[in-house]
N, C-alpha and C. Protein backbone atom coordinates (compact mmCIF):
# COMPACT_ATOMS: atom_id res chain seq x y z
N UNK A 1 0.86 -1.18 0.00
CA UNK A 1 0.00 0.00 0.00
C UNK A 1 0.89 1.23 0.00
N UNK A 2 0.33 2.00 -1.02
CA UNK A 2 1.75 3.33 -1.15
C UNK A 2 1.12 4.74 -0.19
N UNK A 3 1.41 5.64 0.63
CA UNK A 3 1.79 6.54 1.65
C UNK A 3 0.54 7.07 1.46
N UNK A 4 -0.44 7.15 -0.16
CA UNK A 4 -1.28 8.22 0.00
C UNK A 4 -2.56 7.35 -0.14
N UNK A 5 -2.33 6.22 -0.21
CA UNK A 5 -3.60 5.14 -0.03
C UNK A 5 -3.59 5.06 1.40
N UNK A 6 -2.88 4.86 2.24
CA UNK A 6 -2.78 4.61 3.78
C UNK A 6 -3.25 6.04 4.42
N UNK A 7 -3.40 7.06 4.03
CA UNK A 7 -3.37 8.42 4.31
C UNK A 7 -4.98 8.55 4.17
N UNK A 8 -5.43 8.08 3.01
CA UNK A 8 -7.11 8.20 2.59
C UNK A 8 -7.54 7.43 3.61
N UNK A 9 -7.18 6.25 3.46
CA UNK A 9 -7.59 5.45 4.66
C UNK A 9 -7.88 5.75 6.02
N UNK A 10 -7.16 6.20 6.47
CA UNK A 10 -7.58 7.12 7.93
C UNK A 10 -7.98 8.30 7.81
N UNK A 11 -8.45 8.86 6.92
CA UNK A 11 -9.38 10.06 7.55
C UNK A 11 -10.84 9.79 7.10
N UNK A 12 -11.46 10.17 8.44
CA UNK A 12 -12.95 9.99 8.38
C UNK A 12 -13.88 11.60 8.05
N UNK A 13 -14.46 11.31 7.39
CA UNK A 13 -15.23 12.45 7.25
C UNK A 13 -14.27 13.52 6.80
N UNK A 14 -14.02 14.65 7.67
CA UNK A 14 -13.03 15.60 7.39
C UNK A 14 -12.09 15.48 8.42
N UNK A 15 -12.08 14.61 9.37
CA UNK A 15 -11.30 14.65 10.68
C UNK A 15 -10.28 13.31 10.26
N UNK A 16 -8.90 13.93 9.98
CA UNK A 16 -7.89 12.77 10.23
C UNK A 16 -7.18 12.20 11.84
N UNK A 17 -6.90 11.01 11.23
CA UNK A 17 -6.90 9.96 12.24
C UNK A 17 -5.31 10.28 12.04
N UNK A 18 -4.35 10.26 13.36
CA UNK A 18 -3.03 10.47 13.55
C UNK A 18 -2.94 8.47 13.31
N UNK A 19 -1.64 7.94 13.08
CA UNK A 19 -1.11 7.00 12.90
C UNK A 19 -1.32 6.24 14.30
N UNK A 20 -0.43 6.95 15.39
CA UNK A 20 -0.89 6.84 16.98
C UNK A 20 -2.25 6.59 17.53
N UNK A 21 -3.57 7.45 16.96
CA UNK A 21 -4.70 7.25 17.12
C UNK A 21 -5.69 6.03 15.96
N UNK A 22 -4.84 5.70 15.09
CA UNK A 22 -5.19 4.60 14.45
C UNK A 22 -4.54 3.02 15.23
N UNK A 23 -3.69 2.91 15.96
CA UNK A 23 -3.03 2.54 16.56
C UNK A 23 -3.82 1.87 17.83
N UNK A 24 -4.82 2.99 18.26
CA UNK A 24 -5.17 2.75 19.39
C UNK A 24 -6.45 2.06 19.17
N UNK A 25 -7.18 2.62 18.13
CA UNK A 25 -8.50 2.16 17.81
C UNK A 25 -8.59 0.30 17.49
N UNK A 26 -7.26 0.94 17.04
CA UNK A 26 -7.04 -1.05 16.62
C UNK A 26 -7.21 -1.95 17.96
N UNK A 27 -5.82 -1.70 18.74
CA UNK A 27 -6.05 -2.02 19.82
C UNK A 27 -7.13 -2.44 20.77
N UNK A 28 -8.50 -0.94 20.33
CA UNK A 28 -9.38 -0.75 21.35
C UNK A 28 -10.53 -2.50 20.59
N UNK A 29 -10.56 -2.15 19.37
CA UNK A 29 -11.29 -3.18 18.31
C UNK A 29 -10.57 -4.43 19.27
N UNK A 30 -9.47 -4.68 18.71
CA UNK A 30 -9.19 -6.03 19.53
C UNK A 30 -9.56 -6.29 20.96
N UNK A 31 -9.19 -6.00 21.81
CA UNK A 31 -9.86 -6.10 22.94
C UNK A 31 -11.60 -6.31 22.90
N UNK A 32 -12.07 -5.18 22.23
CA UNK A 32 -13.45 -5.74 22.21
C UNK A 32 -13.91 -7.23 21.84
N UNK A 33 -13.41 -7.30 19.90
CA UNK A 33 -13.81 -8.85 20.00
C UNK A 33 -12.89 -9.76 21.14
N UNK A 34 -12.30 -9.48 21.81
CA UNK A 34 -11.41 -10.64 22.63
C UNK A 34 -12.57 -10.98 23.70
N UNK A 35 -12.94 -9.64 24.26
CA UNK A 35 -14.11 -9.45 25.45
C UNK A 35 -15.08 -10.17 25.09
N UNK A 36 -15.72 -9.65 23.90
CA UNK A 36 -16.97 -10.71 23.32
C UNK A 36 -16.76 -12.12 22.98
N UNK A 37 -15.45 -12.31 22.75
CA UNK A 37 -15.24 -13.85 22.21
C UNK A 37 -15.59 -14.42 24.16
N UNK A 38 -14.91 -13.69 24.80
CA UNK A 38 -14.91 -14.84 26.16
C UNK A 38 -16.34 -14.52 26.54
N UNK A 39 -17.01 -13.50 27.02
CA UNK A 39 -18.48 -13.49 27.30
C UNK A 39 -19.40 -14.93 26.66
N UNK A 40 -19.19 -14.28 25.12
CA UNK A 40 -19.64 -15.13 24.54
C UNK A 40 -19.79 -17.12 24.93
N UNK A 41 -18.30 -17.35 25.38
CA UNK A 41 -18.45 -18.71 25.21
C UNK A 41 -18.26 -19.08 26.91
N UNK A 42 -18.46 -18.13 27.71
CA UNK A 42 -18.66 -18.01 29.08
C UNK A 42 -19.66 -17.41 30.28
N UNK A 43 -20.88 -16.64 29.50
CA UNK A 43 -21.95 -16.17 30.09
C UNK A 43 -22.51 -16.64 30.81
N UNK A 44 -22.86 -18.29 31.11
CA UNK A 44 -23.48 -19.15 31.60
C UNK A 44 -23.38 -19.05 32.71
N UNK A 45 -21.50 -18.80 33.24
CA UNK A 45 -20.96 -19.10 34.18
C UNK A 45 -21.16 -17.73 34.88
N UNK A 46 -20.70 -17.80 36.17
CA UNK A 46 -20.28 -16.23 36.75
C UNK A 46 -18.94 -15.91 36.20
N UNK A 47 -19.02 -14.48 36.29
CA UNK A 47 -17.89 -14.12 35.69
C UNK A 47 -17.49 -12.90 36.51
N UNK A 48 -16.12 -12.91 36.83
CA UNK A 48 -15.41 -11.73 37.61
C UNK A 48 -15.04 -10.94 37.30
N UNK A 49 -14.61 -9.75 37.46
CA UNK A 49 -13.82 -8.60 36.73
C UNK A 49 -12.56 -9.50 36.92
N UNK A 50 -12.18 -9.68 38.20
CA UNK A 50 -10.83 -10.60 38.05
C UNK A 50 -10.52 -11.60 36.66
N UNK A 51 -11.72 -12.29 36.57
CA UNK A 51 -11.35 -13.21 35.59
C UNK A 51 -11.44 -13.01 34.04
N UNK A 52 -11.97 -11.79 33.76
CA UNK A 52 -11.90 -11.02 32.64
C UNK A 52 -10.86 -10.30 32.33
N UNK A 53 -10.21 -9.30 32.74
CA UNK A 53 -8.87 -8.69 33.37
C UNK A 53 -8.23 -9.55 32.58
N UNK A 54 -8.14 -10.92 33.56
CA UNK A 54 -7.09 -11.81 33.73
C UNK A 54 -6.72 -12.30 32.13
N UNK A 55 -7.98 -12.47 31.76
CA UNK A 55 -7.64 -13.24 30.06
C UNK A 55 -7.34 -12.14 29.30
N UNK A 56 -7.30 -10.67 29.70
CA UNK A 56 -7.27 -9.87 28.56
C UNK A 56 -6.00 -9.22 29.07
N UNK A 57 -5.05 -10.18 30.21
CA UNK A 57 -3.40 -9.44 30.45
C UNK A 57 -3.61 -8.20 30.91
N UNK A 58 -4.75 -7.70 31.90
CA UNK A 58 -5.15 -6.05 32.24
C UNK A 58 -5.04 -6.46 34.02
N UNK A 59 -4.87 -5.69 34.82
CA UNK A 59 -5.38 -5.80 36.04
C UNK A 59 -6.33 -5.60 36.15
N UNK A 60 -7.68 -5.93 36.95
CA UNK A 60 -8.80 -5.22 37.26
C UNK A 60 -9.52 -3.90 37.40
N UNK A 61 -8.62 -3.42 37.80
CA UNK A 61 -8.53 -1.75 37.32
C UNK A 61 -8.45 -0.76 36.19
N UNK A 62 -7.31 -1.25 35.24
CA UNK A 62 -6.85 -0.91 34.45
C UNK A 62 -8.29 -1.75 33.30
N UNK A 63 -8.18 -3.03 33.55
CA UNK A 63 -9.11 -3.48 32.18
C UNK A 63 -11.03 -2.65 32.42
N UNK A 64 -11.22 -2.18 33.71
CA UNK A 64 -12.72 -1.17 34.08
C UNK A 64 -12.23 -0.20 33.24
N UNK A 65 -11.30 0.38 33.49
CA UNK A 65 -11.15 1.92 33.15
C UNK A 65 -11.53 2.05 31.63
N UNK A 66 -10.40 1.00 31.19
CA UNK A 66 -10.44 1.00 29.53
C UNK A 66 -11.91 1.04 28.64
N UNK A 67 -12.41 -0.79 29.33
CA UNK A 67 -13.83 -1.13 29.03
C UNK A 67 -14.78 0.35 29.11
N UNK A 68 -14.71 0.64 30.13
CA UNK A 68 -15.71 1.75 30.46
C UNK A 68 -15.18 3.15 29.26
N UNK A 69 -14.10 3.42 29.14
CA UNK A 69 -13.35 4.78 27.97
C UNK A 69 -14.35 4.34 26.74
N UNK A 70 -14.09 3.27 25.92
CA UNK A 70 -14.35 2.30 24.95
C UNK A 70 -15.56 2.38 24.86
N UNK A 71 -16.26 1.74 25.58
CA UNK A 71 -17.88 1.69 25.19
C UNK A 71 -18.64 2.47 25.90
N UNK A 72 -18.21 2.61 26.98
CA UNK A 72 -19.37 3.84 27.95
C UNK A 72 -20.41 2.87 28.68
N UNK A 73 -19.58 1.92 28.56
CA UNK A 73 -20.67 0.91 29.98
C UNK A 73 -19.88 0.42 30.52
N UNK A 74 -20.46 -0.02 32.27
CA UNK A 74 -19.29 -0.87 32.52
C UNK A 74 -19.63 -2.23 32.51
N UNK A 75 -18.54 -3.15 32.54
CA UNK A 75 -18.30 -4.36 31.91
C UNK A 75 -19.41 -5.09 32.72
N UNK A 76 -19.78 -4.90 33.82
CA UNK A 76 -21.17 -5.58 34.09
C UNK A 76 -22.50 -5.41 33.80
N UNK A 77 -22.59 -3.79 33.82
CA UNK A 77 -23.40 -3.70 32.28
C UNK A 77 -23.55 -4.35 31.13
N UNK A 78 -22.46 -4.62 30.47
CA UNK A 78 -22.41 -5.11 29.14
C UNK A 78 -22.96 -6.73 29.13
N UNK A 79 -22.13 -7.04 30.31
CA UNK A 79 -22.63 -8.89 30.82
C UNK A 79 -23.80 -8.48 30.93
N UNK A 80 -24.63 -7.88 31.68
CA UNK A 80 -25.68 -8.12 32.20
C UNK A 80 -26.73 -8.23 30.60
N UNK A 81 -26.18 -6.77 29.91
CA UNK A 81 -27.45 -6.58 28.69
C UNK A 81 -27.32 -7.44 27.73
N UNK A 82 -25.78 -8.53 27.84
CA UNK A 82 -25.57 -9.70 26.89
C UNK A 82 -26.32 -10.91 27.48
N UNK A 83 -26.42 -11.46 28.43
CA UNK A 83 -27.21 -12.49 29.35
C UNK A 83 -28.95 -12.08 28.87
N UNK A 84 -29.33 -10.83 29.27
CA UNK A 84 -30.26 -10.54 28.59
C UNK A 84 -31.15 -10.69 27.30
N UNK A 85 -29.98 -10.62 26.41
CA UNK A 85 -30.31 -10.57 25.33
C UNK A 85 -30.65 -12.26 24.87
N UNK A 86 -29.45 -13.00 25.32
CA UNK A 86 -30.08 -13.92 25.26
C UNK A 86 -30.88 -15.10 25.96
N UNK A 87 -31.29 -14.20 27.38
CA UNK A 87 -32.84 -14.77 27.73
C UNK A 87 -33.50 -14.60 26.31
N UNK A 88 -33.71 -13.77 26.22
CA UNK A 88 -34.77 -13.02 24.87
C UNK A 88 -34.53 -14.09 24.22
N UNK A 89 -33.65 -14.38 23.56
CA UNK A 89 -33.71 -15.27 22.74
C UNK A 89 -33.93 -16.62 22.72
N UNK A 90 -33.72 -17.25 23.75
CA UNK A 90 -34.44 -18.28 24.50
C UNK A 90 -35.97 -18.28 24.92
N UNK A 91 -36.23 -17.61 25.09
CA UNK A 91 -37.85 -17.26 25.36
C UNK A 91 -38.25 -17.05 23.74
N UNK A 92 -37.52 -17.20 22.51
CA UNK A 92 -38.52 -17.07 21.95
C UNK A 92 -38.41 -18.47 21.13
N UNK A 93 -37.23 -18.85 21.44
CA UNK A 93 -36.93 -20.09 20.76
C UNK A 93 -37.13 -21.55 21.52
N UNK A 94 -37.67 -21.17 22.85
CA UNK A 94 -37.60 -22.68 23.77
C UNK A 94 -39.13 -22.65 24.62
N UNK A 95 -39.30 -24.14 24.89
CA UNK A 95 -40.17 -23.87 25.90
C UNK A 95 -39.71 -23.89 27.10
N UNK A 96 -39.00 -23.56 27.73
CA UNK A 96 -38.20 -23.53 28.80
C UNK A 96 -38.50 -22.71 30.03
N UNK A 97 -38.82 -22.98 31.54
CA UNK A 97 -39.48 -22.44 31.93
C UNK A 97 -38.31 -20.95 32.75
N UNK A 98 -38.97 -20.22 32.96
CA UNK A 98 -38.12 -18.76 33.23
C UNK A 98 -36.97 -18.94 34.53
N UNK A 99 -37.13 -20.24 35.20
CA UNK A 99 -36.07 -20.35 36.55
C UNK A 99 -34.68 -21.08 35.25
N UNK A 100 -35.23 -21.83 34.59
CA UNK A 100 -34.08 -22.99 33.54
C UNK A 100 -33.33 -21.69 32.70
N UNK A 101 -34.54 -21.00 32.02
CA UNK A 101 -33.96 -19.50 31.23
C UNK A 101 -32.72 -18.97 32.08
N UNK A 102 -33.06 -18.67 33.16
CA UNK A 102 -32.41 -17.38 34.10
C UNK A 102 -31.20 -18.40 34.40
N UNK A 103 -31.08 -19.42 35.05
CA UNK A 103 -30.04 -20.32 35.43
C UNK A 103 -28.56 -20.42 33.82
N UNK A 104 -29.71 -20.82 33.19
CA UNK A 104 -28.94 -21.14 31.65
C UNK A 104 -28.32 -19.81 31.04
N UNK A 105 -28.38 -18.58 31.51
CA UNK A 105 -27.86 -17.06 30.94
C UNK A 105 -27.11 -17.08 31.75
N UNK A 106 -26.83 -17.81 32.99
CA UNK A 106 -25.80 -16.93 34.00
C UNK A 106 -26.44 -16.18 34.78
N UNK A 107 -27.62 -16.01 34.84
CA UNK A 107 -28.04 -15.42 35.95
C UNK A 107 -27.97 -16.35 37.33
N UNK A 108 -27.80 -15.63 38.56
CA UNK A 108 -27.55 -15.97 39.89
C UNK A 108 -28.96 -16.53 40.69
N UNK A 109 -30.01 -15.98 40.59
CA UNK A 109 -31.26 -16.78 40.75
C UNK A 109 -32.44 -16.03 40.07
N UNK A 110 -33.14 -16.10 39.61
CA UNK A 110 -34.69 -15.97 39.26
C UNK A 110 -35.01 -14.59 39.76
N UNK A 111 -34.67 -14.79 41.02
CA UNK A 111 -35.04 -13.28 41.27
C UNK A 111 -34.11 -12.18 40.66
N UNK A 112 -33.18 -12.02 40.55
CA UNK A 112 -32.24 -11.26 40.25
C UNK A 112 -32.99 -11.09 38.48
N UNK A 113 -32.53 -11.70 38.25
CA UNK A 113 -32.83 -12.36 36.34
C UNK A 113 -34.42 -11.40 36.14
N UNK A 114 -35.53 -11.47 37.17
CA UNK A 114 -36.89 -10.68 37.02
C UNK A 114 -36.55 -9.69 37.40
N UNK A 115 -35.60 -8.98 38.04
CA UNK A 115 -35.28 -7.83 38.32
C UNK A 115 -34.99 -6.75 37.03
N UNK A 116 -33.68 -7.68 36.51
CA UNK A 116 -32.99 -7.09 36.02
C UNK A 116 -33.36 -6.90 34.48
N UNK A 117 -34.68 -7.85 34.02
CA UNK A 117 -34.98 -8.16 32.99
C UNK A 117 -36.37 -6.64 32.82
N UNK A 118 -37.23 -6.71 34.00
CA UNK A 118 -37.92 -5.39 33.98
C UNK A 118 -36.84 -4.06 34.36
N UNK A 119 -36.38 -4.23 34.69
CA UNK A 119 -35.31 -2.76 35.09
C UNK A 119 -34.91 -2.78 33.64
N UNK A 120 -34.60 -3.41 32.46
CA UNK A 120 -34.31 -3.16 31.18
C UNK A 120 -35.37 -3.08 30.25
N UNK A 121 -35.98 -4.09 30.43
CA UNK A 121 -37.50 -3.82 29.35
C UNK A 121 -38.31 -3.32 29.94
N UNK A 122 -38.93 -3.00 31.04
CA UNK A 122 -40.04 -2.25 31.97
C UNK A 122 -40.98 -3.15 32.10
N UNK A 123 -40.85 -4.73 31.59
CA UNK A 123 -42.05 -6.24 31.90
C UNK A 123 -41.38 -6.65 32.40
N UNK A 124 -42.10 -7.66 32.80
CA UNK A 124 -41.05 -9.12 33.81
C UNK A 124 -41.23 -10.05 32.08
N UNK A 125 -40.11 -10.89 32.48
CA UNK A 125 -40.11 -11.89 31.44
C UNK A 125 -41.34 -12.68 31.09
N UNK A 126 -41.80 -12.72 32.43
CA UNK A 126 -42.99 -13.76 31.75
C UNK A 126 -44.03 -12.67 31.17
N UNK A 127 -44.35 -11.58 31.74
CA UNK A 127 -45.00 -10.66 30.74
C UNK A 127 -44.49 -10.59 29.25
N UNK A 128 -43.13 -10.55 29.00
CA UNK A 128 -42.93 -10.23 27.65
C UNK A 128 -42.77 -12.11 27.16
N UNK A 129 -42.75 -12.89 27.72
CA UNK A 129 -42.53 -14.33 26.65
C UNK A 129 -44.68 -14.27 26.64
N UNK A 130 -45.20 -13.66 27.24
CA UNK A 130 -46.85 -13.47 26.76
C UNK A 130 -47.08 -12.90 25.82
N UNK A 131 -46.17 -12.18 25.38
CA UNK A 131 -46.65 -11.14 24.36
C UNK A 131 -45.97 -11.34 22.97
């Protein structure tokens, strides 16, 4: 790639991207899918800031701060509205009753899981698998 193809390439709109700040975005991209790859094939389970951190080579501190710069949620946020999402999707694809749902997302018990499911949609689950 020759100096003025790499040059088009980073600027967005009218705002160019420094080499350094292309640099970082990359970075920030990787980490994300890394985050989503482990959520992903680990939601079920509980999951720690420790043990997230840990796979992504961050201390606990350092991997909040970032997560939170990056997306503007924090990382239990993000678990929580990913577990969520796929209750939802289980409720529309299973007959499965809402304690098996909530257990099978990683949620901690039933109650928590109806909490947290109206504190995001404003129904309880079994209101919205009615509808």
């Amino acid at each position: 790639m020759n100096a003025a193809c790499g040059f088009a390439l980073r600027k967005v709109g009218f705002l160019t991207v420094t080499t350094k700040q292309s640099a970082q975005i990359a970075d920030n991209i990787h980490l994300l899918r890394h985050v989503e790859q482990f959520v992903e094939n680990n939601y079920r389970h509980p999951i720690s800031l420790d043990a997230i951190a840990e796979n992504c080579n961050f201390s606990k501190y350092y991997f909040a701060h970032c997560f939170k710069k990056i997306t503007g949620l924090s990382f239990f946020n993000y678990l929580t509205a990913y577990r969520l999402q796929r209750a939802v999707e289980n409720m529309k694809a299973k007959d499965a009753s809402m304690t098996e749902i909530a257990y099978n997302c990683g949620f901690g018990s039933p109650r928590s899981f109806n909490r947290l499911f109206k504190k995001q949609f404003g129904i309880t689950p079994t209101e919205y698998k009615n509808t």
